[in-house]
PDB file of N, CA and C in Angstrom:
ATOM      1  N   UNK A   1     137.433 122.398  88.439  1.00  0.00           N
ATOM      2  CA  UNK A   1     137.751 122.952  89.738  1.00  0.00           C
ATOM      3  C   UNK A   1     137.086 122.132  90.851  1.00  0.00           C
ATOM      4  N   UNK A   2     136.154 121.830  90.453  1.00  0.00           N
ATOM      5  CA  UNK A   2     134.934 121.017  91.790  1.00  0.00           C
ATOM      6  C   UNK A   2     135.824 119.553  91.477  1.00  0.00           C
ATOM      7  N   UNK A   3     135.611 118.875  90.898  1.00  0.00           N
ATOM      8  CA  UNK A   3     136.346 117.348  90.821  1.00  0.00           C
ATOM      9  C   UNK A   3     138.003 117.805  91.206  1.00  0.00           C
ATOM     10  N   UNK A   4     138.719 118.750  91.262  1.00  0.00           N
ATOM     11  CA  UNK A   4     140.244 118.831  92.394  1.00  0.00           C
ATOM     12  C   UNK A   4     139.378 118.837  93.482  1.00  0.00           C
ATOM     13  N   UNK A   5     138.545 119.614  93.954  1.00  0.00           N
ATOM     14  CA  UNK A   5     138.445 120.264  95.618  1.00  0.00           C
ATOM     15  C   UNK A   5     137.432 118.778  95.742  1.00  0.00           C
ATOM     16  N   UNK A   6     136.772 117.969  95.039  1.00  0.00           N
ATOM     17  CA  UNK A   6     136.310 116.762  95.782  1.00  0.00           C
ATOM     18  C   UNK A   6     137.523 115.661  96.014  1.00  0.00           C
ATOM     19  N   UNK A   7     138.601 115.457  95.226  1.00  0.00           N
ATOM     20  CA  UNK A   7     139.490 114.882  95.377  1.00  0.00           C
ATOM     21  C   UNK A   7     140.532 115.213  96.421  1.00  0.00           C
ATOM     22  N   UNK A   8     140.617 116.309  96.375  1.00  0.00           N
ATOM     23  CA  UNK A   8     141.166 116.495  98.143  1.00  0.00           C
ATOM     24  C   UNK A   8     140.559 116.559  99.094  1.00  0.00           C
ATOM     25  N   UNK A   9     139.008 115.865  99.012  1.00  0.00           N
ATOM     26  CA  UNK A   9     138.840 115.631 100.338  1.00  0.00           C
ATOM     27  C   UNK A   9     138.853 114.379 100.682  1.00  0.00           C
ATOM     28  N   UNK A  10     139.652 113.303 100.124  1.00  0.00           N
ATOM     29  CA  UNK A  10     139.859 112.365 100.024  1.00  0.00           C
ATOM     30  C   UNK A  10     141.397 111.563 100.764  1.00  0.00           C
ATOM     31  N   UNK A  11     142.103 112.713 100.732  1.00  0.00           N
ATOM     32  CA  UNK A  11     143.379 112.957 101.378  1.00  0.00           C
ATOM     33  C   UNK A  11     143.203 112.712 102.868  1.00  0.00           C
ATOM     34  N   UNK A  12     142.569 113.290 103.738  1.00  0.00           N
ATOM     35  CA  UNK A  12     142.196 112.414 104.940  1.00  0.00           C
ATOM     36  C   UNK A  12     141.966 111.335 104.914  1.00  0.00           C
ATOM     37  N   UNK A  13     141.270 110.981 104.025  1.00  0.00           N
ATOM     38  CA  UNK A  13     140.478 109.063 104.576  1.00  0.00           C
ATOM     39  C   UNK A  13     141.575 108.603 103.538  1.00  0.00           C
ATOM     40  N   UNK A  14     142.434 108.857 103.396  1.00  0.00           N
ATOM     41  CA  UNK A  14     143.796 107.914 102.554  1.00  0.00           C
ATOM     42  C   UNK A  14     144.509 108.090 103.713  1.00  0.00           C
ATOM     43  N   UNK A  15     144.615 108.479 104.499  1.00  0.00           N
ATOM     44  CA  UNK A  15     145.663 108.828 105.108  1.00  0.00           C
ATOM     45  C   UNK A  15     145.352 108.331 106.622  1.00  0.00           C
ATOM     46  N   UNK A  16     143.816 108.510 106.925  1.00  0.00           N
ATOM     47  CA  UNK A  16     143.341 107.542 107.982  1.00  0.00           C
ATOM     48  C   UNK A  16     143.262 105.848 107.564  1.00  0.00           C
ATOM     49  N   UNK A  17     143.434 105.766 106.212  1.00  0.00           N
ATOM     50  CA  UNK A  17     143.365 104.453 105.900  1.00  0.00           C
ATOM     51  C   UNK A  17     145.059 104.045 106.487  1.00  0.00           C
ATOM     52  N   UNK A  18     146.031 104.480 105.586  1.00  0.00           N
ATOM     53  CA  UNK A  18     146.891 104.441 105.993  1.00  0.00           C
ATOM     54  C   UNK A  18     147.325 104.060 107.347  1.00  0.00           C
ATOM     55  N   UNK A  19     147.041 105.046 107.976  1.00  0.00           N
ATOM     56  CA  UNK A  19     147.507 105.142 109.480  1.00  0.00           C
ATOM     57  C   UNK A  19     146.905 103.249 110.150  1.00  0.00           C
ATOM     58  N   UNK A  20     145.830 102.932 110.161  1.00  0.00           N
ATOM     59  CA  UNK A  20     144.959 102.142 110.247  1.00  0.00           C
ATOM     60  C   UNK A  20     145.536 100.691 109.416  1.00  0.00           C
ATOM     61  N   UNK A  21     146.164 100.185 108.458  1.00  0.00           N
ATOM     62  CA  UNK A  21     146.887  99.385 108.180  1.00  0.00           C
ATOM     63  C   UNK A  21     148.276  99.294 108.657  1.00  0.00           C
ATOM     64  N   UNK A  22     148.730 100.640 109.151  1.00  0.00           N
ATOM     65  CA  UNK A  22     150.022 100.717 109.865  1.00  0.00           C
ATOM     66  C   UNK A  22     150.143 100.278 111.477  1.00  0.00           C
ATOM     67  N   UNK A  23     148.817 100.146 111.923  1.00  0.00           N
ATOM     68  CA  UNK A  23     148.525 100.062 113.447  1.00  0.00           C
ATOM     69  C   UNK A  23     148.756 101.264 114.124  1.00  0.00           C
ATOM     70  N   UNK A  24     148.654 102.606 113.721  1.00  0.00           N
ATOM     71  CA  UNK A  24     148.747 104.027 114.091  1.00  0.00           C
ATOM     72  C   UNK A  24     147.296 104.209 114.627  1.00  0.00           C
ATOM     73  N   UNK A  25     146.993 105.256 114.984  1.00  0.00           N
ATOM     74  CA  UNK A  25     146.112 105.968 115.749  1.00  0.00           C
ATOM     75  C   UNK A  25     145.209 106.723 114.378  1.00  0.00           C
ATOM     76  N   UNK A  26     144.201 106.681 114.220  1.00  0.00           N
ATOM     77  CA  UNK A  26     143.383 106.823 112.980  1.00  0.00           C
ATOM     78  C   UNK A  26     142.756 107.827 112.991  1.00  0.00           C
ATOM     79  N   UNK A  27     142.288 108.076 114.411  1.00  0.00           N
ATOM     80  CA  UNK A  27     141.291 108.903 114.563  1.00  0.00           C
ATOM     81  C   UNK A  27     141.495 110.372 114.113  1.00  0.00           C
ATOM     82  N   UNK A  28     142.807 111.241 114.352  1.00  0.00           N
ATOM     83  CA  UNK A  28     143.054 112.508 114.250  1.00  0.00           C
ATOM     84  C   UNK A  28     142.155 113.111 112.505  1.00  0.00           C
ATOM     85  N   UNK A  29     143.005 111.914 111.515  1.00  0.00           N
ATOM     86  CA  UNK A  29     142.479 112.215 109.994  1.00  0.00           C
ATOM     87  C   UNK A  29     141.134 111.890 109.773  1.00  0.00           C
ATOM     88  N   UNK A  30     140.773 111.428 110.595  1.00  0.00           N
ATOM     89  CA  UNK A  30     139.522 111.030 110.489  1.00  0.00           C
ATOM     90  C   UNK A  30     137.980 111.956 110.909  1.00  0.00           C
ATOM     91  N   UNK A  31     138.968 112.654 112.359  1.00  0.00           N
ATOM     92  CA  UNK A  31     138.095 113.636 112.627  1.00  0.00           C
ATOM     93  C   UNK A  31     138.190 115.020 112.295  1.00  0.00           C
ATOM     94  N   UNK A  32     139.314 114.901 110.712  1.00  0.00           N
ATOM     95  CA  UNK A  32     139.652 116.573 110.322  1.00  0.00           C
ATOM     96  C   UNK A  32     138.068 116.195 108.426  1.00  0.00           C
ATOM     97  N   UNK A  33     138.284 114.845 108.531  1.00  0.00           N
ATOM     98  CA  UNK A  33     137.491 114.826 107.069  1.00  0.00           C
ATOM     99  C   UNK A  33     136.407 115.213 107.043  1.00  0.00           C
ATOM    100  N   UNK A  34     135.342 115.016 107.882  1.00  0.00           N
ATOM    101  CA  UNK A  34     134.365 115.659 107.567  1.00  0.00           C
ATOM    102  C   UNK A  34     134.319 117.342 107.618  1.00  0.00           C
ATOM    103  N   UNK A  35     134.900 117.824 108.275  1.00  0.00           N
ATOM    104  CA  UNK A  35     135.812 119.254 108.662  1.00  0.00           C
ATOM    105  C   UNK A  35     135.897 119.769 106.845  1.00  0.00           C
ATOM    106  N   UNK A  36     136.915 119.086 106.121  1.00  0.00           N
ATOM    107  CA  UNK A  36     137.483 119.420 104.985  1.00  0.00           C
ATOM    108  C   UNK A  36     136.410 119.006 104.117  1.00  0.00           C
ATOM    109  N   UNK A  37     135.092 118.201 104.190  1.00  0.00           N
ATOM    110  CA  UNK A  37     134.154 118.095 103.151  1.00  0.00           C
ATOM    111  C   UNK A  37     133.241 119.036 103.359  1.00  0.00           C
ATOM    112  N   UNK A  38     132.879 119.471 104.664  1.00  0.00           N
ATOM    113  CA  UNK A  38     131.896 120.491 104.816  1.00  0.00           C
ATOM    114  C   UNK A  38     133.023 121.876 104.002  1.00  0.00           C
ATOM    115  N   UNK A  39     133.972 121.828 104.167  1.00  0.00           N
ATOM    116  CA  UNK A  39     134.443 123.727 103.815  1.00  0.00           C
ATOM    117  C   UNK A  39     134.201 122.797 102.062  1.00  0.00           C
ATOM    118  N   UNK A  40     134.658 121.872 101.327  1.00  0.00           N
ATOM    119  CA  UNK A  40     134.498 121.803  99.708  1.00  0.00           C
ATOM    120  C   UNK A  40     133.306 121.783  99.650  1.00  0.00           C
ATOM    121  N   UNK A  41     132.235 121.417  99.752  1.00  0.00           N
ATOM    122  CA  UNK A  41     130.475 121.232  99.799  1.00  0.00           C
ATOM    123  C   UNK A  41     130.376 122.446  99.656  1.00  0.00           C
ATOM    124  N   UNK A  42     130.908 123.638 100.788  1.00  0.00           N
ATOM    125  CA  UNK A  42     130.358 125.098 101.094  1.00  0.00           C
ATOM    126  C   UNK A  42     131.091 126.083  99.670  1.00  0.00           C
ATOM    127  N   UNK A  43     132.220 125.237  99.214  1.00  0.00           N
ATOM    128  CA  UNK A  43     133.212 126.055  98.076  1.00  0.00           C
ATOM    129  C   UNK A  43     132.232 125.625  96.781  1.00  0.00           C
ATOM    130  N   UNK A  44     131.893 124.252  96.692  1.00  0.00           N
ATOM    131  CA  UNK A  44     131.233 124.004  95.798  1.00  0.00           C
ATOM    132  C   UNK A  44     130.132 124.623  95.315  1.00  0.00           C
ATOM    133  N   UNK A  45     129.132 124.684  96.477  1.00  0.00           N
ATOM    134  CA  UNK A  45     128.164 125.772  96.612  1.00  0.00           C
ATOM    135  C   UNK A  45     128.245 127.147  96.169  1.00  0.00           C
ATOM    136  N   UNK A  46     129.484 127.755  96.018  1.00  0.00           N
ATOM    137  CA  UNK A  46     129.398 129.094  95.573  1.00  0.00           C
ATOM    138  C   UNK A  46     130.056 128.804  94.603  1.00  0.00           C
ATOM    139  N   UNK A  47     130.635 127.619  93.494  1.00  0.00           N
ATOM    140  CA  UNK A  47     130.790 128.058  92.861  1.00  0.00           C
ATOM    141  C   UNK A  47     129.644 127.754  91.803  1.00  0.00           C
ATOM    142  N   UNK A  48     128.511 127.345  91.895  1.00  0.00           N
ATOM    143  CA  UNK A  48     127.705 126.613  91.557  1.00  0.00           C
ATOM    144  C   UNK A  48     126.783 127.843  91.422  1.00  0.00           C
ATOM    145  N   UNK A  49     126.613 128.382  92.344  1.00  0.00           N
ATOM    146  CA  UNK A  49     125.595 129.681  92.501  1.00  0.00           C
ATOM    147  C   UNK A  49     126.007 131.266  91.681  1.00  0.00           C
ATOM    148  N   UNK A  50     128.021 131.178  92.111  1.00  0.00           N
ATOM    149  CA  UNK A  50     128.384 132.323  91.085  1.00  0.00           C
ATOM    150  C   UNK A  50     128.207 132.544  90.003  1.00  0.00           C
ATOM    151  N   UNK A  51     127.467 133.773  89.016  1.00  0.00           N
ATOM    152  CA  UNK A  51     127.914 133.807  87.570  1.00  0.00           C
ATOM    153  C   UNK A  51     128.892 133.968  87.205  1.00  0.00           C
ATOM    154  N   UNK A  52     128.886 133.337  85.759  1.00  0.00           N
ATOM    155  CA  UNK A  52     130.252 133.000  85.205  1.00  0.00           C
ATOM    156  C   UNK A  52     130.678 134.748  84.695  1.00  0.00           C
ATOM    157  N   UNK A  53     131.587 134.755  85.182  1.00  0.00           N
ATOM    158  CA  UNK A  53     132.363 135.949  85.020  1.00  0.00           C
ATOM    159  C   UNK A  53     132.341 136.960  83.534  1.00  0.00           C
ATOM    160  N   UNK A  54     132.739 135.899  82.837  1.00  0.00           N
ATOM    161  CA  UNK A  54     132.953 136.326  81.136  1.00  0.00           C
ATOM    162  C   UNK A  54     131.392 136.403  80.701  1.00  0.00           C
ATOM    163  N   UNK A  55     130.535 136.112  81.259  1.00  0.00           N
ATOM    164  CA  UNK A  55     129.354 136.540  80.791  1.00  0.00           C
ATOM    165  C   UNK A  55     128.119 137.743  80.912  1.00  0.00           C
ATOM    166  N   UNK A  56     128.009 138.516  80.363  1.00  0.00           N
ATOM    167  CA  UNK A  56     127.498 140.038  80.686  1.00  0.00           C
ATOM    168  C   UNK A  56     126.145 139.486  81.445  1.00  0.00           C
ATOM    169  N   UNK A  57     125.748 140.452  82.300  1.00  0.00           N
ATOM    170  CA  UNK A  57     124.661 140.302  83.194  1.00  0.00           C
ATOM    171  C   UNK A  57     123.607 140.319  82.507  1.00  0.00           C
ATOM    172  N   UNK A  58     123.385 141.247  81.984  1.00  0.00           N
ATOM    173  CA  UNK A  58     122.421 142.008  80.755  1.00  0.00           C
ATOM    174  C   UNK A  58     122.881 141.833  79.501  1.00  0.00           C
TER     175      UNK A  58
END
């Protein structure tokens, strides 16, 4: 689950790359990526901290 949600945050800076070999305007994807790594970092974080479900507390 964590290696998908780090791999889509990768989708911006492909896409600012993109734009940027095309002679397009770069900046928009560029200033949503760190945006989309802070919310996976913060997803990562809970899932890291949640217990695993199937496992009894006690």
């Amino acid at each position: 689950m964590k290696l998908a949600l780090f791999g889509g945050a990768g989708l911006p800076a492909l896409a600012a790359r993109s734009r940027l070999l095309s002679g397009a305007d770069a900046r928009p994807p560029a200033r949503v990526e760190p945006a989309v790594l802070a919310v996976i970092v913060a997803l990562s974080a809970l899932l890291t901290v949640a217990p695993d479900p199937r496992r009894p507390l006690f």
